[in-house]
PDB file of N, CA and C in Angstrom:
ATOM      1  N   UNK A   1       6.028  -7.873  37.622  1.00  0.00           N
ATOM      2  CA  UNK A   1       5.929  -6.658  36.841  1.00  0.00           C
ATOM      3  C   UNK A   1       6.972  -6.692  35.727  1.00  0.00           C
ATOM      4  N   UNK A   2       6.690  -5.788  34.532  1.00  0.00           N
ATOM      5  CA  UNK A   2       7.634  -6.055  33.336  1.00  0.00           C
ATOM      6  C   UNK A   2       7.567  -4.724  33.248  1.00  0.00           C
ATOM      7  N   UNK A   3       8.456  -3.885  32.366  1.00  0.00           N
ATOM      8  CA  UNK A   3       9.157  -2.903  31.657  1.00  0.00           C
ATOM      9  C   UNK A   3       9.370  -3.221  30.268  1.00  0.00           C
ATOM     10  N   UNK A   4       9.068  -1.840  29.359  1.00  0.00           N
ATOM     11  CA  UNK A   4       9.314  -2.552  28.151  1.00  0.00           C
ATOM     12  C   UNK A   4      10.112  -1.223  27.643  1.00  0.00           C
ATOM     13  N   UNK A   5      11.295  -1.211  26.831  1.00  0.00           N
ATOM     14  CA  UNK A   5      12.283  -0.621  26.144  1.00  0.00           C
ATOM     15  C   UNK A   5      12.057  -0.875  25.249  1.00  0.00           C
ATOM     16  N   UNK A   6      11.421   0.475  24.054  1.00  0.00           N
ATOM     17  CA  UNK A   6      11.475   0.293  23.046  1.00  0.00           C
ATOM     18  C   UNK A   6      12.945   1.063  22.367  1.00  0.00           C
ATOM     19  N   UNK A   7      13.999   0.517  21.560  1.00  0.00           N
ATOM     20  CA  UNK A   7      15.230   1.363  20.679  1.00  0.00           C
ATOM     21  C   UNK A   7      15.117   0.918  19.743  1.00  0.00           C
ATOM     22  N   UNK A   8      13.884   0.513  18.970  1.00  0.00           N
ATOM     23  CA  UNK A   8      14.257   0.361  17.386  1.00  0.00           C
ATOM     24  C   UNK A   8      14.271   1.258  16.980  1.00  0.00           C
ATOM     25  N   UNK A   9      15.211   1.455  16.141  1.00  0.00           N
ATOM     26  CA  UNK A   9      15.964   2.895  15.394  1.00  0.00           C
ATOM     27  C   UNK A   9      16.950   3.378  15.668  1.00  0.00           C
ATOM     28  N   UNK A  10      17.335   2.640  16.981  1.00  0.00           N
ATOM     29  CA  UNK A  10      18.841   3.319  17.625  1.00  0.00           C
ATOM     30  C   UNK A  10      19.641   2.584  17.296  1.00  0.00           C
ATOM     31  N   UNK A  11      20.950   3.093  17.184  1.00  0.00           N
ATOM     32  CA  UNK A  11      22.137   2.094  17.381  1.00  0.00           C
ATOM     33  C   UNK A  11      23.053   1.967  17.949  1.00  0.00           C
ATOM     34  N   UNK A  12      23.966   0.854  18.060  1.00  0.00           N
ATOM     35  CA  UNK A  12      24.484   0.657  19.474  1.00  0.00           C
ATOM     36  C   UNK A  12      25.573   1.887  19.686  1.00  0.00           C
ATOM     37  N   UNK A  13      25.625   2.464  21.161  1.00  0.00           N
ATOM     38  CA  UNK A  13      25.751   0.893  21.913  1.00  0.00           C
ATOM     39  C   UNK A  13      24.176   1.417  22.373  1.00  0.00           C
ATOM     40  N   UNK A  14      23.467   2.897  22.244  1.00  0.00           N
ATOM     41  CA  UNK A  14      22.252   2.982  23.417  1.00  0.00           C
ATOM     42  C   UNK A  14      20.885   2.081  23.523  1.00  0.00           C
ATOM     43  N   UNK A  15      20.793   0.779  22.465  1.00  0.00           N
ATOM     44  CA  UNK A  15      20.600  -0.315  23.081  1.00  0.00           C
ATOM     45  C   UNK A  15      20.583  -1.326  24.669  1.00  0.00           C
ATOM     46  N   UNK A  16      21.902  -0.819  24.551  1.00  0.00           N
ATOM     47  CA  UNK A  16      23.089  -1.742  25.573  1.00  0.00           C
ATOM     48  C   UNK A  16      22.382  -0.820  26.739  1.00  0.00           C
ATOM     49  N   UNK A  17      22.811   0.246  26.838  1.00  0.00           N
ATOM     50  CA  UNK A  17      22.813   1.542  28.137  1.00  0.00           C
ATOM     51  C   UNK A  17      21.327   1.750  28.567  1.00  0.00           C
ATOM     52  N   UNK A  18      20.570   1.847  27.549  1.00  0.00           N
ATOM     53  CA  UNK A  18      18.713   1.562  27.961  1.00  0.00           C
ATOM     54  C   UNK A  18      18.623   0.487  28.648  1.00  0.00           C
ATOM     55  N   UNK A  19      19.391  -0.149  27.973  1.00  0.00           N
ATOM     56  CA  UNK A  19      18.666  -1.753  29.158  1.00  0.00           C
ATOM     57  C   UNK A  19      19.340  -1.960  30.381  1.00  0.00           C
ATOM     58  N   UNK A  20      20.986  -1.758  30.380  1.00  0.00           N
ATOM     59  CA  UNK A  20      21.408  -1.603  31.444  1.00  0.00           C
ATOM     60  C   UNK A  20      21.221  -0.809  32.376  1.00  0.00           C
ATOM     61  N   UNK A  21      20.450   0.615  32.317  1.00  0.00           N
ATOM     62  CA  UNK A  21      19.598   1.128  33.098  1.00  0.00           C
ATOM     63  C   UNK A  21      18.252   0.666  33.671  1.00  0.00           C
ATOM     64  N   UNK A  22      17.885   0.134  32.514  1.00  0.00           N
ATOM     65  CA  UNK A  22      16.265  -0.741  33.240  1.00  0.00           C
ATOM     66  C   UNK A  22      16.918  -1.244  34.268  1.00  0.00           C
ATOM     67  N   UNK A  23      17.761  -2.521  34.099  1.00  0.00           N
ATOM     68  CA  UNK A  23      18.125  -3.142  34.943  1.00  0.00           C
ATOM     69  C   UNK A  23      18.568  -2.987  36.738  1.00  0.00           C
ATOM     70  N   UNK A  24      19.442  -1.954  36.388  1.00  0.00           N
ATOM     71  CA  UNK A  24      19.765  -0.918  37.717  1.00  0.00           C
ATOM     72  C   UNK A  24      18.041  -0.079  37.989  1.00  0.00           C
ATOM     73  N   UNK A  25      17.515   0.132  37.312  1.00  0.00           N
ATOM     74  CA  UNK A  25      16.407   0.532  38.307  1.00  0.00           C
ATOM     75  C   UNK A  25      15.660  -0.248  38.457  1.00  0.00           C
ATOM     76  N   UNK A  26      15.412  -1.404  38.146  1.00  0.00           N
ATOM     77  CA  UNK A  26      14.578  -2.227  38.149  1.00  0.00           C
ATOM     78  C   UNK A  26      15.027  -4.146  38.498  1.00  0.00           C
ATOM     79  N   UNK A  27      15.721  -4.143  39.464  1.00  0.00           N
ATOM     80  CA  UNK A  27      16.528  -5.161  39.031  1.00  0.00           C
ATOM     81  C   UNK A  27      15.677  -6.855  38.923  1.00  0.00           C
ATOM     82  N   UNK A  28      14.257  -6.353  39.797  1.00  0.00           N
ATOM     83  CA  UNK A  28      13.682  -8.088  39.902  1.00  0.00           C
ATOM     84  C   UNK A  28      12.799  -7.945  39.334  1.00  0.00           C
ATOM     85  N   UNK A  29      12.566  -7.047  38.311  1.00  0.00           N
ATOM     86  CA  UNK A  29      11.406  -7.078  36.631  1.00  0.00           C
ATOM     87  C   UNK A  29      11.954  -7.583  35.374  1.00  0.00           C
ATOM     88  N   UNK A  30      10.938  -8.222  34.953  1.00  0.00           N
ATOM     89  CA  UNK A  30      11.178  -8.814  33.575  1.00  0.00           C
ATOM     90  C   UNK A  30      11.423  -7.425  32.526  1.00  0.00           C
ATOM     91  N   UNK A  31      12.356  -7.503  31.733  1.00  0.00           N
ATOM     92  CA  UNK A  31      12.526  -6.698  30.792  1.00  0.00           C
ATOM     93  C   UNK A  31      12.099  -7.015  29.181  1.00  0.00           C
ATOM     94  N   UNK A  32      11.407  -6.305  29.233  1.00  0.00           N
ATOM     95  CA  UNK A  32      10.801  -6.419  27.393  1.00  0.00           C
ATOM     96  C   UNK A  32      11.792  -5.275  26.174  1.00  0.00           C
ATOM     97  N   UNK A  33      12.649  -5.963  25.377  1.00  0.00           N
ATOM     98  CA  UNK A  33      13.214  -4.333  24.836  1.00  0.00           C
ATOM     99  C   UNK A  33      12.715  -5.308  22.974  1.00  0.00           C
ATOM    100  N   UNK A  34      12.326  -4.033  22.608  1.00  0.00           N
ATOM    101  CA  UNK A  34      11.965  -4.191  20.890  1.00  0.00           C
ATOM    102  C   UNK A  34      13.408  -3.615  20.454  1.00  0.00           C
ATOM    103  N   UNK A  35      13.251  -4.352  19.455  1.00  0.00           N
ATOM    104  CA  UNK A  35      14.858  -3.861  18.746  1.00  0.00           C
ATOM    105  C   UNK A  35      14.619  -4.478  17.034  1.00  0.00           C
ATOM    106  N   UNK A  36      15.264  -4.041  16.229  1.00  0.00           N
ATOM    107  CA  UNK A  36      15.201  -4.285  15.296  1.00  0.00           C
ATOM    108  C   UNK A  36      16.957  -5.152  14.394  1.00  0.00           C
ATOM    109  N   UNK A  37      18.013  -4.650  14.852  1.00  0.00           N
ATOM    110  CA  UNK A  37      18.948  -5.062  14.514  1.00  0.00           C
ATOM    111  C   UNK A  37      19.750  -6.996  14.996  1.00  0.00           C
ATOM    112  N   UNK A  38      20.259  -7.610  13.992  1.00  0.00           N
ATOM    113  CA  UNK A  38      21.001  -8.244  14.892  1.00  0.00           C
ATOM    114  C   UNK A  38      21.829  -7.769  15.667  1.00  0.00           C
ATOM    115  N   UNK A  39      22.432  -7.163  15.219  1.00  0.00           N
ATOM    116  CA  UNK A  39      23.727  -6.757  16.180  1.00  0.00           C
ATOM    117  C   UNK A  39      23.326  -6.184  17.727  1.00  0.00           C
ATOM    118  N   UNK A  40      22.451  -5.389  17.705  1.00  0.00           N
ATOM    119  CA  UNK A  40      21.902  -4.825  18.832  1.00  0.00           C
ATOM    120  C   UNK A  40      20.929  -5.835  19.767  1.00  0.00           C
ATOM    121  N   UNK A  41      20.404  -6.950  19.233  1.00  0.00           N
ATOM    122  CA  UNK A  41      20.169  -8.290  19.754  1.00  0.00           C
ATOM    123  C   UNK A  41      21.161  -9.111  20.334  1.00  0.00           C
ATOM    124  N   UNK A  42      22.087  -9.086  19.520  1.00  0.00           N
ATOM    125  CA  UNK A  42      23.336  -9.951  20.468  1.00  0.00           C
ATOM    126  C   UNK A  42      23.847  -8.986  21.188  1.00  0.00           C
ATOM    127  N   UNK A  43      23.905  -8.273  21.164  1.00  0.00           N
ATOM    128  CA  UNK A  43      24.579  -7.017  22.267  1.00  0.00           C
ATOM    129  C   UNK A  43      23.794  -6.970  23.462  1.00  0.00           C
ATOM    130  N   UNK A  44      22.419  -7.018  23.251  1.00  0.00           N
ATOM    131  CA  UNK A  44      21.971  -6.570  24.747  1.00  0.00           C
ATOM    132  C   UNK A  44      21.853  -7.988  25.262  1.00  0.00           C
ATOM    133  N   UNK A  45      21.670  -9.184  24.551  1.00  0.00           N
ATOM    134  CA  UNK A  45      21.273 -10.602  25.140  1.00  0.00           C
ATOM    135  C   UNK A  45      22.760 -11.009  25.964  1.00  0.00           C
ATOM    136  N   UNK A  46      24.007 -10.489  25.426  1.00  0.00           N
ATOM    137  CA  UNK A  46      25.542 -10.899  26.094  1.00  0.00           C
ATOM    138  C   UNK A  46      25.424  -9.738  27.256  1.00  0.00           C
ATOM    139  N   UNK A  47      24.814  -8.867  27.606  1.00  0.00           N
ATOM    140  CA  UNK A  47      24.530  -8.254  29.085  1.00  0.00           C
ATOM    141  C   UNK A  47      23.673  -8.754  29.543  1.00  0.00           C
ATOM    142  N   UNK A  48      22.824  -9.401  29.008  1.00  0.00           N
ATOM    143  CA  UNK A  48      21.794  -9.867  29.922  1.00  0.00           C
ATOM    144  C   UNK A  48      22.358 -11.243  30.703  1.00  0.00           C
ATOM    145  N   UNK A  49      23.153 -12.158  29.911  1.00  0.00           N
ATOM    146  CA  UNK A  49      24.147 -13.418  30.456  1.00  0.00           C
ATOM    147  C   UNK A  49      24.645 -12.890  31.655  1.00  0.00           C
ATOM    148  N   UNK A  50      25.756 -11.529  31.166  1.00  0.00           N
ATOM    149  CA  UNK A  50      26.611 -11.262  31.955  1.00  0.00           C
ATOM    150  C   UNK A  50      25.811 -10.798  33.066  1.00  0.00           C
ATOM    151  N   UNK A  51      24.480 -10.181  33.661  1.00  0.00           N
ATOM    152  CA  UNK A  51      24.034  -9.795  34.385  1.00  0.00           C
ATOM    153  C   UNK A  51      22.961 -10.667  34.940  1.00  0.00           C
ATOM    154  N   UNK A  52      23.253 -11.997  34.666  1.00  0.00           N
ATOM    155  CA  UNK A  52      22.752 -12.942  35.280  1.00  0.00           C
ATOM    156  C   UNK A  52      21.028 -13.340  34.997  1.00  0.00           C
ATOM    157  N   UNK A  53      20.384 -12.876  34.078  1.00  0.00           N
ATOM    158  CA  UNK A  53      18.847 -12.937  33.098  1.00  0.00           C
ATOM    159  C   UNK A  53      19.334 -14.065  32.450  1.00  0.00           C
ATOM    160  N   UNK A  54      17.879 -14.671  31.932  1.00  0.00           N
ATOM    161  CA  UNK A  54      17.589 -15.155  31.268  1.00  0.00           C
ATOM    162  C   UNK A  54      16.817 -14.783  30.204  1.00  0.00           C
ATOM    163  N   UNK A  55      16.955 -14.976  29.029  1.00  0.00           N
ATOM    164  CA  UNK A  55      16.452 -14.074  27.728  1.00  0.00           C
ATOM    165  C   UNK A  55      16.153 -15.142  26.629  1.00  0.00           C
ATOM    166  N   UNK A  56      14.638 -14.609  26.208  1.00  0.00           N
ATOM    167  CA  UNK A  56      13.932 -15.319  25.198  1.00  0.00           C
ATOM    168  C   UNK A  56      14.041 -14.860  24.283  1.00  0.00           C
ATOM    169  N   UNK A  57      13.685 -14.846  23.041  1.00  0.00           N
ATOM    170  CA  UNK A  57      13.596 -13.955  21.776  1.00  0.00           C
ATOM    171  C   UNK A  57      12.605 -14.270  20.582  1.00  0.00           C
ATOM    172  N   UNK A  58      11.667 -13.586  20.617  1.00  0.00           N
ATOM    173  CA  UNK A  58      10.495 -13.739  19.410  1.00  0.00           C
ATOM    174  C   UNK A  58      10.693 -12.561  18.316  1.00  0.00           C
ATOM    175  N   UNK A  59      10.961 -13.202  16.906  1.00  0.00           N
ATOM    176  CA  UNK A  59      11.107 -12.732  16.083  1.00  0.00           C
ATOM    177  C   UNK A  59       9.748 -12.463  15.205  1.00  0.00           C
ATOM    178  N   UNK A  60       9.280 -11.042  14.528  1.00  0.00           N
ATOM    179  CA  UNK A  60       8.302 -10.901  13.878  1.00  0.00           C
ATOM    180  C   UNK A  60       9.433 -10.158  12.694  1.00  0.00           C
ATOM    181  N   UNK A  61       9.052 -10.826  11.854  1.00  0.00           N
ATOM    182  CA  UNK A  61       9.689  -9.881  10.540  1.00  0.00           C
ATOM    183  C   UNK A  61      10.864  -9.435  10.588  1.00  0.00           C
ATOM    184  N   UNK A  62      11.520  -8.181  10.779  1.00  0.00           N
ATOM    185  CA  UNK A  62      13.002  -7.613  10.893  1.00  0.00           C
ATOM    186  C   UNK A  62      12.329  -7.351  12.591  1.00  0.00           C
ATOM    187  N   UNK A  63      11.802  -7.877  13.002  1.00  0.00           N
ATOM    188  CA  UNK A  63      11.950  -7.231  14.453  1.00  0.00           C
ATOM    189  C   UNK A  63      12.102  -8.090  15.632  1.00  0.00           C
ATOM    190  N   UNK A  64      13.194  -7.781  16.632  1.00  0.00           N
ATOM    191  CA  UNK A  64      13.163  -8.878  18.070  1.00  0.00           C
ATOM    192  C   UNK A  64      12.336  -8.231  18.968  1.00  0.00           C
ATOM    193  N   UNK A  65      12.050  -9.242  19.801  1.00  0.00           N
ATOM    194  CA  UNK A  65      11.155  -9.175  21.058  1.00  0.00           C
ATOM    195  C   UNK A  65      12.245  -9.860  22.072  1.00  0.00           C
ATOM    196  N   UNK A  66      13.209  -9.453  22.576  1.00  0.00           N
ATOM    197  CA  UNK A  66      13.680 -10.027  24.015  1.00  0.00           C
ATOM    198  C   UNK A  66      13.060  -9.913  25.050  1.00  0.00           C
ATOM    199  N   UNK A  67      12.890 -11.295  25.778  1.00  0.00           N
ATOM    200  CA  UNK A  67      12.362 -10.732  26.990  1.00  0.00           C
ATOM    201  C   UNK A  67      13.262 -11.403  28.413  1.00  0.00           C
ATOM    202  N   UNK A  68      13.478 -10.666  28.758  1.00  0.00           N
ATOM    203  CA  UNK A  68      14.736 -10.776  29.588  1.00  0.00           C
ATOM    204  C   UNK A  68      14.237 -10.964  31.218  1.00  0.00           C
ATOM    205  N   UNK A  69      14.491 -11.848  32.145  1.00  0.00           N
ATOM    206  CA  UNK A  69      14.200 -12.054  33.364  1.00  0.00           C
ATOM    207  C   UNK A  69      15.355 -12.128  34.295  1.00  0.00           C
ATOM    208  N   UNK A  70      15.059 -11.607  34.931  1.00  0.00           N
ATOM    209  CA  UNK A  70      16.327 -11.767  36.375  1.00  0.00           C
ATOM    210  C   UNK A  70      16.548 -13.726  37.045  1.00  0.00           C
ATOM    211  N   UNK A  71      17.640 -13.932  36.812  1.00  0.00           N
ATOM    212  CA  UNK A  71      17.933 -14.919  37.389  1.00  0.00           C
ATOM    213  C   UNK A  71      19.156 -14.621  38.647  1.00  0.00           C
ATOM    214  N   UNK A  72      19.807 -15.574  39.073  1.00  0.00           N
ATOM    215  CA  UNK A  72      20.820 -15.116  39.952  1.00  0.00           C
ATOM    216  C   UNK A  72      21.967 -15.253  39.507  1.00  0.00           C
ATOM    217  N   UNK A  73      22.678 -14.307  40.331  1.00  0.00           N
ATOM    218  CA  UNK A  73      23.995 -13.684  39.277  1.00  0.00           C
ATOM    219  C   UNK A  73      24.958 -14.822  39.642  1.00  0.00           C
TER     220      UNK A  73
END
Protein backbone atom coordinates (compact mmCIF):
# COMPACT_ATOMS: atom_id res chain seq x y z
CA UNK A 1 0.00 0.00 0.00
CA UNK A 2 1.23 3.68 -0.73
CA UNK A 3 0.15 7.14 0.66
CA UNK A 4 0.57 10.10 -1.20
CA UNK A 5 1.39 13.75 0.40
CA UNK A 6 0.70 16.32 -1.60
CA UNK A 7 2.73 20.12 -0.08
CA UNK A 8 3.38 21.81 -3.16
CA UNK A 9 2.93 25.28 -2.11
CA UNK A 10 4.12 24.84 1.33
CA UNK A 11 7.20 25.65 2.81
CA UNK A 12 9.45 24.19 5.00
CA UNK A 13 9.70 22.89 7.41
CA UNK A 14 5.63 21.44 6.94
CA UNK A 15 7.06 19.43 4.18
CA UNK A 16 9.33 17.71 6.70
CA UNK A 17 6.29 17.26 9.53
CA UNK A 18 3.64 15.86 6.72
CA UNK A 19 5.88 13.25 5.94
CA UNK A 20 7.17 12.57 9.21
CA UNK A 21 3.69 11.97 10.22
CA UNK A 22 2.90 9.67 7.28
CA UNK A 23 5.61 7.84 8.47
CA UNK A 24 4.57 7.41 12.22
CA UNK A 25 1.21 6.41 11.00
CA UNK A 26 2.10 4.46 8.47
CA UNK A 27 5.40 3.04 9.00
CA UNK A 28 5.59 -0.18 6.34
CA UNK A 29 3.90 2.02 3.31
CA UNK A 30 5.54 3.44 0.54
CA UNK A 31 5.30 7.18 0.68
CA UNK A 32 4.53 9.32 -2.39
CA UNK A 33 4.97 13.26 -1.42
CA UNK A 34 4.70 15.94 -4.57
CA UNK A 35 6.69 18.86 -3.81
CA UNK A 36 7.79 21.47 -5.86
CA UNK A 37 10.93 23.10 -4.20
CA UNK A 38 14.56 21.98 -4.03
CA UNK A 39 15.01 22.75 -0.79
CA UNK A 40 11.96 20.97 0.47
CA UNK A 41 13.26 17.86 -1.65
CA UNK A 42 16.43 17.67 0.14
CA UNK A 43 14.76 18.20 3.35
CA UNK A 44 12.33 15.51 3.32
CA UNK A 45 14.81 12.92 1.31
CA UNK A 46 17.64 13.64 4.58
CA UNK A 47 14.53 12.26 6.89
CA UNK A 48 13.81 9.76 4.88
CA UNK A 49 17.89 8.45 5.18
CA UNK A 50 17.64 9.30 8.67
CA UNK A 51 14.48 7.17 9.09
CA UNK A 52 15.84 4.41 7.39
CA UNK A 53 13.66 4.64 3.49
CA UNK A 54 14.79 4.48 0.57
CA UNK A 55 13.83 7.35 -1.85
CA UNK A 56 13.54 7.75 -5.60
CA UNK A 57 12.87 10.97 -7.29
CA UNK A 58 11.09 11.75 -10.67
CA UNK A 59 11.28 15.08 -11.84
CA UNK A 60 8.46 16.65 -14.21
CA UNK A 61 9.15 20.29 -14.86
CA UNK A 62 9.56 22.40 -11.46
CA UNK A 63 8.01 19.42 -9.83
CA UNK A 64 9.42 16.23 -7.57
CA UNK A 65 7.85 13.00 -7.22
CA UNK A 66 9.64 11.22 -4.13
CA UNK A 67 8.82 8.06 -3.52
CA UNK A 68 9.96 6.91 -0.39
CA UNK A 69 9.95 3.12 0.97
CA UNK A 70 10.62 1.72 4.33
CA UNK A 71 13.84 -0.04 4.61
CA UNK A 72 15.43 -1.05 7.98
CA UNK A 73 16.54 1.39 10.30
Amino acid sequence: MSLEIDVRGLSCPIPVVKTKQAMEKSPADTIVVLLETEVSKENVMRLAENQGYRSKVEQAGNEYKLILEPGSK
